[in-house]
N, C-alpha and C. Protein backbone atom coordinates (compact mmCIF):
# COMPACT_ATOMS: atom_id res chain seq x y z
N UNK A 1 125.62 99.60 157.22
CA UNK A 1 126.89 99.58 156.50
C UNK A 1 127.72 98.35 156.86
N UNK A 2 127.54 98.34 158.21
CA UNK A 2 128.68 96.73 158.61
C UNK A 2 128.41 95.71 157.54
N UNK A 3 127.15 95.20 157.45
CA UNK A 3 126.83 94.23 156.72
C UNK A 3 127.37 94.05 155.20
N UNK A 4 127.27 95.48 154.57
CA UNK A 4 128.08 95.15 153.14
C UNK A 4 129.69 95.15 153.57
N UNK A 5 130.32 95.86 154.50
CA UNK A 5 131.43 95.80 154.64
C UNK A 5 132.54 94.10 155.13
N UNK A 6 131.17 94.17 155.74
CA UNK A 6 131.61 92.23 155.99
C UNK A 6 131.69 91.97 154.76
N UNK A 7 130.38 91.83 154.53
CA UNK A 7 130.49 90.97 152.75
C UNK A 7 131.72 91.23 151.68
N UNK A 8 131.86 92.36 151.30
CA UNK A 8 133.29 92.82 151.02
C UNK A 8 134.51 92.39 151.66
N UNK A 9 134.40 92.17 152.34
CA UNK A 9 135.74 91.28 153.85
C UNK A 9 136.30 89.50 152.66
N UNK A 10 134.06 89.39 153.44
CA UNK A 10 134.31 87.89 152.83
C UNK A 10 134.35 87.53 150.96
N UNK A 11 133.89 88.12 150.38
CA UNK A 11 134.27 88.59 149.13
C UNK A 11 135.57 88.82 148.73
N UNK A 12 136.38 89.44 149.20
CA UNK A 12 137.92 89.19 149.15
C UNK A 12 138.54 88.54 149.68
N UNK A 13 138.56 87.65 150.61
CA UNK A 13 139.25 86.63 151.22
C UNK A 13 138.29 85.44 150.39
N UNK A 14 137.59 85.44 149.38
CA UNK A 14 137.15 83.91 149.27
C UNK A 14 138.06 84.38 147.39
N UNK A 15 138.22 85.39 146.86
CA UNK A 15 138.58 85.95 145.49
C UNK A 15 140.11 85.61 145.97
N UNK A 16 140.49 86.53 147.31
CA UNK A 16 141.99 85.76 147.33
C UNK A 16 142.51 84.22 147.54
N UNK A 17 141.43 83.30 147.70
CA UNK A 17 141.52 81.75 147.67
C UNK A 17 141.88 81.31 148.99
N UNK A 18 141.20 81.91 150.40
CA UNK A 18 141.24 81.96 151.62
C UNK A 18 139.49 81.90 152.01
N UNK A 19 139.94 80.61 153.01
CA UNK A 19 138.47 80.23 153.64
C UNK A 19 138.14 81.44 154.29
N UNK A 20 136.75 81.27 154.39
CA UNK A 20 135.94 82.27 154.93
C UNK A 20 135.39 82.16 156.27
N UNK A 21 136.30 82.71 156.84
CA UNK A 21 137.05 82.36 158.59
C UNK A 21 136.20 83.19 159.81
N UNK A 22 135.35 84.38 158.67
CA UNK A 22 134.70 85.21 159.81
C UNK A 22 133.51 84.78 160.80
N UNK A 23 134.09 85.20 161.83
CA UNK A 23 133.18 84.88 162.96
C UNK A 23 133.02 86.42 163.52
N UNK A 24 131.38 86.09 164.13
CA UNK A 24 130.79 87.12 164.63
C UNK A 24 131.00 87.33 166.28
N UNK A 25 130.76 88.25 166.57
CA UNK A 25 130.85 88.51 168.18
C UNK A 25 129.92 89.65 168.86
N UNK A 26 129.00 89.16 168.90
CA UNK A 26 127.81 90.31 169.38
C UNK A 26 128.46 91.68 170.53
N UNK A 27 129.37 91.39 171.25
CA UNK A 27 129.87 91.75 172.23
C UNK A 27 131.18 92.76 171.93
N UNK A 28 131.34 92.38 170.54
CA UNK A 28 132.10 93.41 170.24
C UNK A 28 133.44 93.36 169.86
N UNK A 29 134.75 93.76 169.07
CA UNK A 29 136.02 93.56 168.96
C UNK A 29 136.75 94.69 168.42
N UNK A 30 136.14 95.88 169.37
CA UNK A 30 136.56 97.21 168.59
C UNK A 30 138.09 97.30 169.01
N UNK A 31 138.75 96.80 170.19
CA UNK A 31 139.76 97.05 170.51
C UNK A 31 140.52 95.63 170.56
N UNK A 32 142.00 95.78 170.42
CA UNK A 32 142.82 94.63 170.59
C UNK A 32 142.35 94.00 171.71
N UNK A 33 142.23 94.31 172.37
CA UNK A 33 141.70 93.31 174.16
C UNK A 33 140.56 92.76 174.16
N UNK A 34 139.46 93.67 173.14
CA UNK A 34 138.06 93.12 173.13
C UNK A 34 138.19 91.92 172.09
N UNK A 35 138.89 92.27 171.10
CA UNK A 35 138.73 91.03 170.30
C UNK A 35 139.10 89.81 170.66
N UNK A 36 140.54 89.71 171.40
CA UNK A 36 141.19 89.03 172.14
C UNK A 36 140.49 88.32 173.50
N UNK A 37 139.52 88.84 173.79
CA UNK A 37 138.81 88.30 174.93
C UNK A 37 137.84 87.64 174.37
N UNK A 38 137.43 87.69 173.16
CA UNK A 38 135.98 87.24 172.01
C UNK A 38 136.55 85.74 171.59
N UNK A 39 137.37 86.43 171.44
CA UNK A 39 138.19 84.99 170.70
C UNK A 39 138.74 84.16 171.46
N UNK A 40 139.73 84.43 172.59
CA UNK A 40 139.84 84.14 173.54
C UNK A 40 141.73 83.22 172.88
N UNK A 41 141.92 84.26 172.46
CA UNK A 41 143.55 84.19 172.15
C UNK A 41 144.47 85.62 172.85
N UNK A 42 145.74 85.51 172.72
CA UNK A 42 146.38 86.41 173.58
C UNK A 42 146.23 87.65 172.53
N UNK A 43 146.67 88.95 173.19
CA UNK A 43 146.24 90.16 172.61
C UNK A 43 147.32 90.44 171.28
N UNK A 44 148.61 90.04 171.53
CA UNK A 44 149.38 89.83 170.33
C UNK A 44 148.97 89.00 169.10
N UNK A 45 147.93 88.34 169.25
CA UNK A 45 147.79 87.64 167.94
C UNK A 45 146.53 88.58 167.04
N UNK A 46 146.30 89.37 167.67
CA UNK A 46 145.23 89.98 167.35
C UNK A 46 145.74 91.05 166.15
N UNK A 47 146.01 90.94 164.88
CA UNK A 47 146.15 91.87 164.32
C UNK A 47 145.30 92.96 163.73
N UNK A 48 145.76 94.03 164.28
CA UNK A 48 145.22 95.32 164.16
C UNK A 48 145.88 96.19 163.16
N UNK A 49 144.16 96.98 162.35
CA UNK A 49 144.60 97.33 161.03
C UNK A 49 144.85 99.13 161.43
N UNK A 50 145.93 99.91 161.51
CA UNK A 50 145.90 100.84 161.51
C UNK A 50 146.17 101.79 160.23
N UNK A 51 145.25 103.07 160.21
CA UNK A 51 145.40 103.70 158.97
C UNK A 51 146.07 104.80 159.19
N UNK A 52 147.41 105.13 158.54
CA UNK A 52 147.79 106.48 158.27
C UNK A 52 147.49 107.40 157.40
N UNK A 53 147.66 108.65 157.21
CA UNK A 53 147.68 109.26 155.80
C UNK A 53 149.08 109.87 155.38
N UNK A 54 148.81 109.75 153.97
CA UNK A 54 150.03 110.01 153.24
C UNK A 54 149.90 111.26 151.93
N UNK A 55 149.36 112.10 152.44
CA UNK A 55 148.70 113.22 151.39
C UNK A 55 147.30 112.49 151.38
N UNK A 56 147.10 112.60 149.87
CA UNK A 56 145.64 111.25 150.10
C UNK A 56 146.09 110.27 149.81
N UNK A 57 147.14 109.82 150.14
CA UNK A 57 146.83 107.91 150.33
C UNK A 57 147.04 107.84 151.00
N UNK A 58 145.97 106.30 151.17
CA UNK A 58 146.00 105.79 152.74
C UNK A 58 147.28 104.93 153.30
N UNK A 59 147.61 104.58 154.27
CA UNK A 59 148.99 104.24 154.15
C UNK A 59 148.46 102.79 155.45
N UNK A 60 148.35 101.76 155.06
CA UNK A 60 147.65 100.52 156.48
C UNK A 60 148.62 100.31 156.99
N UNK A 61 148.76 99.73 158.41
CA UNK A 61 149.90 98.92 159.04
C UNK A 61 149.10 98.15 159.73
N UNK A 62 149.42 96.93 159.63
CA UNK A 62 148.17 95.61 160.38
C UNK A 62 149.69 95.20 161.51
N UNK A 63 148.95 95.63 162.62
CA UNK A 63 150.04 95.25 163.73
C UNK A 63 149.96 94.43 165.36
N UNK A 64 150.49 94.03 165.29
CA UNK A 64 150.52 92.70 166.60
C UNK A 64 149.39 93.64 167.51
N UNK A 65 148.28 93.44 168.23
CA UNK A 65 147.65 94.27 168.92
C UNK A 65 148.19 94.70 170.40
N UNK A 66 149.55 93.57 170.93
CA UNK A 66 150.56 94.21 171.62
C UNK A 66 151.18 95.26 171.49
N UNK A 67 151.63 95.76 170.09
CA UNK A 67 152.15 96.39 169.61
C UNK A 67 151.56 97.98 169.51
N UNK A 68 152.17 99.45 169.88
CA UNK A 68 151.63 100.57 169.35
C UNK A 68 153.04 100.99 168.36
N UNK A 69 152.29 101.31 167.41
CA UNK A 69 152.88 101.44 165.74
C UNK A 69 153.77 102.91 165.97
N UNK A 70 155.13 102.63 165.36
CA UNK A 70 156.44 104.15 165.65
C UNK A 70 155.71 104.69 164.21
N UNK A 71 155.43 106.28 164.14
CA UNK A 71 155.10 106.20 162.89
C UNK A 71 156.34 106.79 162.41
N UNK A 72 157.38 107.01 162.51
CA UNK A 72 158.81 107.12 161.93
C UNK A 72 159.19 105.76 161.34
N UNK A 73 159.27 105.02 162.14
CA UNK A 73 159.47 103.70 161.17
C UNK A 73 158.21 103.81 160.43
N UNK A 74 157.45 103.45 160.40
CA UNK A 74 156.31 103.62 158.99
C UNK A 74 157.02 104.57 157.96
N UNK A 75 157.18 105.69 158.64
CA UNK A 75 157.73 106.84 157.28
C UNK A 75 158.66 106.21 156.62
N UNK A 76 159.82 105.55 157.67
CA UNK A 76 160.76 105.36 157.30
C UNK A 76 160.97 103.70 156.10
N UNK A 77 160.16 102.84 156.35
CA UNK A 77 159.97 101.95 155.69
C UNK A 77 159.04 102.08 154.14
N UNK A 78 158.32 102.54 154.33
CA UNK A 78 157.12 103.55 153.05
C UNK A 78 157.76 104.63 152.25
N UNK A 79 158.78 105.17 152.79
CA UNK A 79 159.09 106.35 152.10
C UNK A 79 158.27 107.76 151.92
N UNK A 80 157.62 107.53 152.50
CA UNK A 80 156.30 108.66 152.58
C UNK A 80 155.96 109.09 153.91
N UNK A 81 155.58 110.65 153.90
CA UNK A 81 155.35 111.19 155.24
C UNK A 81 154.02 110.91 155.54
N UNK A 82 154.02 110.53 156.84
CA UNK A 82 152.62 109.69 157.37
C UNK A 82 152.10 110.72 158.45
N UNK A 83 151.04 110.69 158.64
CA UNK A 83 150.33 111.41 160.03
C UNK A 83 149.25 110.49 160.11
N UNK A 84 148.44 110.68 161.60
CA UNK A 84 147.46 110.19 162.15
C UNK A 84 146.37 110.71 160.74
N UNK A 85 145.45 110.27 160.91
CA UNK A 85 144.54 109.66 160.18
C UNK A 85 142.83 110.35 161.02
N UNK A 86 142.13 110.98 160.39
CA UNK A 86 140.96 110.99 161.26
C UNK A 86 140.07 109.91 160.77
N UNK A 87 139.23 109.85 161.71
CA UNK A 87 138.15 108.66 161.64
C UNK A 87 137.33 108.59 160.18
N UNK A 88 136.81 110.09 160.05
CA UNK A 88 135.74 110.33 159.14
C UNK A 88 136.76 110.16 157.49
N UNK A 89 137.99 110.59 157.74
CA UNK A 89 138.78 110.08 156.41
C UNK A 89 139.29 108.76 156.47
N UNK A 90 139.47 108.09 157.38
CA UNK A 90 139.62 106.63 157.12
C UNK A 90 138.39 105.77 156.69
N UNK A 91 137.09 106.11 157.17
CA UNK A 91 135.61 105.93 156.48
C UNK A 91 135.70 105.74 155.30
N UNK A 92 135.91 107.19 154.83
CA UNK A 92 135.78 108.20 153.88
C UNK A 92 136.86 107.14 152.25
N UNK A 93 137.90 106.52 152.88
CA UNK A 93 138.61 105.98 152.00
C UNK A 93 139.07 104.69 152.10
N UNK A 94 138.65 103.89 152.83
CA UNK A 94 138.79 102.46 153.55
C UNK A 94 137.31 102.02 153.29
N UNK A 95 136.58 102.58 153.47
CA UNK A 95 135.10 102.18 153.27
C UNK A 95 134.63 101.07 154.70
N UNK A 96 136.25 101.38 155.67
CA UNK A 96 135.54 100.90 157.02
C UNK A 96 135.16 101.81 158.23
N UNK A 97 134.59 101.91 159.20
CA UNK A 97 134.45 102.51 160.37
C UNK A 97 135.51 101.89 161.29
N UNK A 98 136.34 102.93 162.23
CA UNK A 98 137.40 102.68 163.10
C UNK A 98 136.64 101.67 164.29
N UNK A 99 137.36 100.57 164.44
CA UNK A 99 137.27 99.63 165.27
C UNK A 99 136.39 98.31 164.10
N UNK A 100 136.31 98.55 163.20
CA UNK A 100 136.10 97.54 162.09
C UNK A 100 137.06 97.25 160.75
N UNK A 101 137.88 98.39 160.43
CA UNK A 101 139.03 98.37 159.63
C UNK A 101 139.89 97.09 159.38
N UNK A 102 139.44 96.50 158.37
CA UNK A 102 140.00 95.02 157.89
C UNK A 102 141.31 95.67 157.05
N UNK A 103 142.12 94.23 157.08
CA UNK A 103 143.30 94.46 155.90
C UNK A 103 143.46 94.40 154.26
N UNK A 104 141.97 93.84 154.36
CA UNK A 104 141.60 93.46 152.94
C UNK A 104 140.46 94.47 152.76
N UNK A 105 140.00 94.43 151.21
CA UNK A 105 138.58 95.22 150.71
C UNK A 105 138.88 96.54 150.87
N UNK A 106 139.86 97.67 150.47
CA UNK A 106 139.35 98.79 150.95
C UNK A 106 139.10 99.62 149.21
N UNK A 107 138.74 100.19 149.72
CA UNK A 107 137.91 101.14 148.44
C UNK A 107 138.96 101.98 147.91
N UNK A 108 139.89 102.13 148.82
CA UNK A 108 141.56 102.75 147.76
C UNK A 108 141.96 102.00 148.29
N UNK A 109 142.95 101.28 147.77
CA UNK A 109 144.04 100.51 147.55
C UNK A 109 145.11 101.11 148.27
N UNK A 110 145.01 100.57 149.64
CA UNK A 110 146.62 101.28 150.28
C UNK A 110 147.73 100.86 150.39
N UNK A 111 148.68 101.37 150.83
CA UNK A 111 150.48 100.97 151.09
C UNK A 111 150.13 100.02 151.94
N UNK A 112 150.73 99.01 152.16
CA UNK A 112 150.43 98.05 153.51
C UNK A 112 151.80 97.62 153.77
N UNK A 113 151.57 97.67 155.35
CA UNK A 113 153.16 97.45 155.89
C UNK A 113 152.52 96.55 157.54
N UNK A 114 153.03 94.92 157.48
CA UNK A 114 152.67 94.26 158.27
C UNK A 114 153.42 94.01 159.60
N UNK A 115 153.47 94.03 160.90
CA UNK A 115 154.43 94.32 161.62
C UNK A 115 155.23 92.58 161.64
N UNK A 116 156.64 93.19 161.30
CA UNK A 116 157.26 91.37 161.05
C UNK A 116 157.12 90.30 162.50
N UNK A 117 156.62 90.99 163.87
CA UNK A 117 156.81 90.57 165.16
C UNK A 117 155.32 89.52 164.81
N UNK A 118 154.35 89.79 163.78
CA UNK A 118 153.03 88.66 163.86
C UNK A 118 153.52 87.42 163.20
N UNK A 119 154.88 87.76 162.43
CA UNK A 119 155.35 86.44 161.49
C UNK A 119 155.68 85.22 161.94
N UNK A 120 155.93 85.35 163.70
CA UNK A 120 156.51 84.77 164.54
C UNK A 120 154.95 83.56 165.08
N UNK A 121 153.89 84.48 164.54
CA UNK A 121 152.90 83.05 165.38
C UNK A 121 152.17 82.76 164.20
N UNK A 122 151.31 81.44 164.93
CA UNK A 122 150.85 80.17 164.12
C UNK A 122 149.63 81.05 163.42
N UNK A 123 148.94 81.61 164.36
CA UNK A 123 147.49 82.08 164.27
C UNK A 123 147.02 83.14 164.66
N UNK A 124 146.47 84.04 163.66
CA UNK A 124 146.16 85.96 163.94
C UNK A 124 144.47 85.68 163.67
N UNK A 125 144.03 86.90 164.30
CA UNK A 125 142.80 87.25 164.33
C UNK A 125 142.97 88.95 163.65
N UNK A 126 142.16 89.23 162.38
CA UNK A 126 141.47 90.69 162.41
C UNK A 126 140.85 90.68 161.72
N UNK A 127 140.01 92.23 161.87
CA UNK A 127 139.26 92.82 161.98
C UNK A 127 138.21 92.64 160.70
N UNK A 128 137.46 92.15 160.39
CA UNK A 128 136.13 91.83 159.13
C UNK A 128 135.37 92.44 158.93
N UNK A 129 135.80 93.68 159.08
CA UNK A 129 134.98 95.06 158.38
C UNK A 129 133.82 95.97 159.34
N UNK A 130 133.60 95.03 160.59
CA UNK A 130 133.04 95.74 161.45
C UNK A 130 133.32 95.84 162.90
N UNK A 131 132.76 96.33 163.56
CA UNK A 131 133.53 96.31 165.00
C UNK A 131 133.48 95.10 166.01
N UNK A 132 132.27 94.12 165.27
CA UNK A 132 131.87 93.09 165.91
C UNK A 132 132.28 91.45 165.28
N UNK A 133 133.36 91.87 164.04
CA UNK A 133 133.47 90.23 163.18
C UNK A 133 135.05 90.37 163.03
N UNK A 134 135.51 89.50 163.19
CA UNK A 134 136.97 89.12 163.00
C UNK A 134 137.18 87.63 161.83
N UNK A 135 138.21 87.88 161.54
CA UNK A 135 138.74 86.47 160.58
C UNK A 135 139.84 86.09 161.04
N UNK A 136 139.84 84.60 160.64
CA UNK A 136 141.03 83.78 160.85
C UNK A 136 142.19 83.37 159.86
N UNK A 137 143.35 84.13 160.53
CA UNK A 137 144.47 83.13 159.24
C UNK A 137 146.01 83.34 159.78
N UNK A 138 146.57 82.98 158.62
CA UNK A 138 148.10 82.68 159.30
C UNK A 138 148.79 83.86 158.52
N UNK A 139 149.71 84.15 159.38
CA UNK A 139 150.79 85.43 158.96
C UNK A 139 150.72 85.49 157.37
N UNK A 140 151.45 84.68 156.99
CA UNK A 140 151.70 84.25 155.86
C UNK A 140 151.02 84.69 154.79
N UNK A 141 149.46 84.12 155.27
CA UNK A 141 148.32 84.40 154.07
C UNK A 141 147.84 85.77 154.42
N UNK A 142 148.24 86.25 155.28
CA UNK A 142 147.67 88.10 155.52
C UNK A 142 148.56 88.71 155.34
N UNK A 143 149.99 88.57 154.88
CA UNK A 143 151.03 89.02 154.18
C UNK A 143 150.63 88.92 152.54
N UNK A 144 150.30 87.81 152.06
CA UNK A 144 149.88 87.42 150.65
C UNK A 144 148.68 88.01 150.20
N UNK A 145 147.35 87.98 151.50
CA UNK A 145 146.19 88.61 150.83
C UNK A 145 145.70 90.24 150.79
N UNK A 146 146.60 90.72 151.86
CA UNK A 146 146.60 91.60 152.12
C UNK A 146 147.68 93.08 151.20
N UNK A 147 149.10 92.01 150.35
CA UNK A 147 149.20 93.09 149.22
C UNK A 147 150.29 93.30 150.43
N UNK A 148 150.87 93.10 151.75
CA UNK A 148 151.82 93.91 152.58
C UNK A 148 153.36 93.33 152.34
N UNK A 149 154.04 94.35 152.75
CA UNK A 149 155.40 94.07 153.04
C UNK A 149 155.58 94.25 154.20
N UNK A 150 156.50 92.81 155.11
CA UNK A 150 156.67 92.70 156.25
C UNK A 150 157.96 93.96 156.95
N UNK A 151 157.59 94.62 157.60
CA UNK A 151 158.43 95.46 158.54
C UNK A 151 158.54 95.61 159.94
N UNK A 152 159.97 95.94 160.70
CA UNK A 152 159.28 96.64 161.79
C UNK A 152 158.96 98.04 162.13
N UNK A 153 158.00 97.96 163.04
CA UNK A 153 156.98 99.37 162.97
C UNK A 153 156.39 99.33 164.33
N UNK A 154 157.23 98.42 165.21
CA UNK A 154 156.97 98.51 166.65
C UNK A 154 157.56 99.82 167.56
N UNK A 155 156.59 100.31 168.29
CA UNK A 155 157.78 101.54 169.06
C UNK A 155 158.55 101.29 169.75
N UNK A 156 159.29 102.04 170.26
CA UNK A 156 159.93 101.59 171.31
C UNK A 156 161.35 100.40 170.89
């Protein structure tokens, strides 16, 4: 499955008019720290795609990998009541596996809400559809390709 899910990654980032930035990492980038150590950038640049649910829609927040996501602010910015998300339904409707969950390509079309604290740097890393490939780009264009509106959604 990774393999079409990449392709789908890179398939929409080359349709949204964004180089095709993915790099592989045998070693793995299931977690903000792992990717961040792959790449070998700080763990905040690492944006991480988290999925909520919202009845059945999916509800994304791609967030600084410093960052753990308030889901009250989510509610509160979305307008919609959010809960955690299980694995097998984020699969199930993202068409990714958890610790591969990109911001782009998903098989429903979700709410996306980007945390505004990544707007602040030059250069983000996430997630390319599997647990082992990441892409490269700037706030900006993962605000644009990604369909999000910038919020905060940091806890604390």
């Amino acid at each position: 499955m990774s393999g079409s899910s990449v392709d789908r990654v890179r398939a929409a980032l080359l349709a949204a008019g964004h180089a095709d930035t993915i790099r592989a990492f045998p070693d793995g980038t299931r977690s903000a720290a792992d990717a961040a150590a792959a790449v070998g950038c700080d763990v905040a640049a690492i944006a991480k795609s988290i999925v909520f649910r919202a009845g059945a829609r999916p509800v994304l927040v791609i967030a600084s990998g410093a960052n753990r996501v308030d889901m009250t602010k989510v509610a509160a910015a979305t307008g919609l009541a959010v809960k955690r998300a299980e694995g097998s339904w984020v699969r199930d409707v993202t068409g990714f596996a958890i610790g591969g969950v990109a911001p782009v390509a998903h098989l429903t079309p979700p709410v996306v809400l980007l945390d505004s604290e990544l707007l602040a740097l030059d250069r983000v890393w996430a997630a390319a559809g599997s647990p082992m490939h990441v892409f490269e780009t700037t706030p900006a264009d993962l605000l644009r390709i990604s369909g999000a509106v910038a919020a905060d959604v940091k806890e604390g």
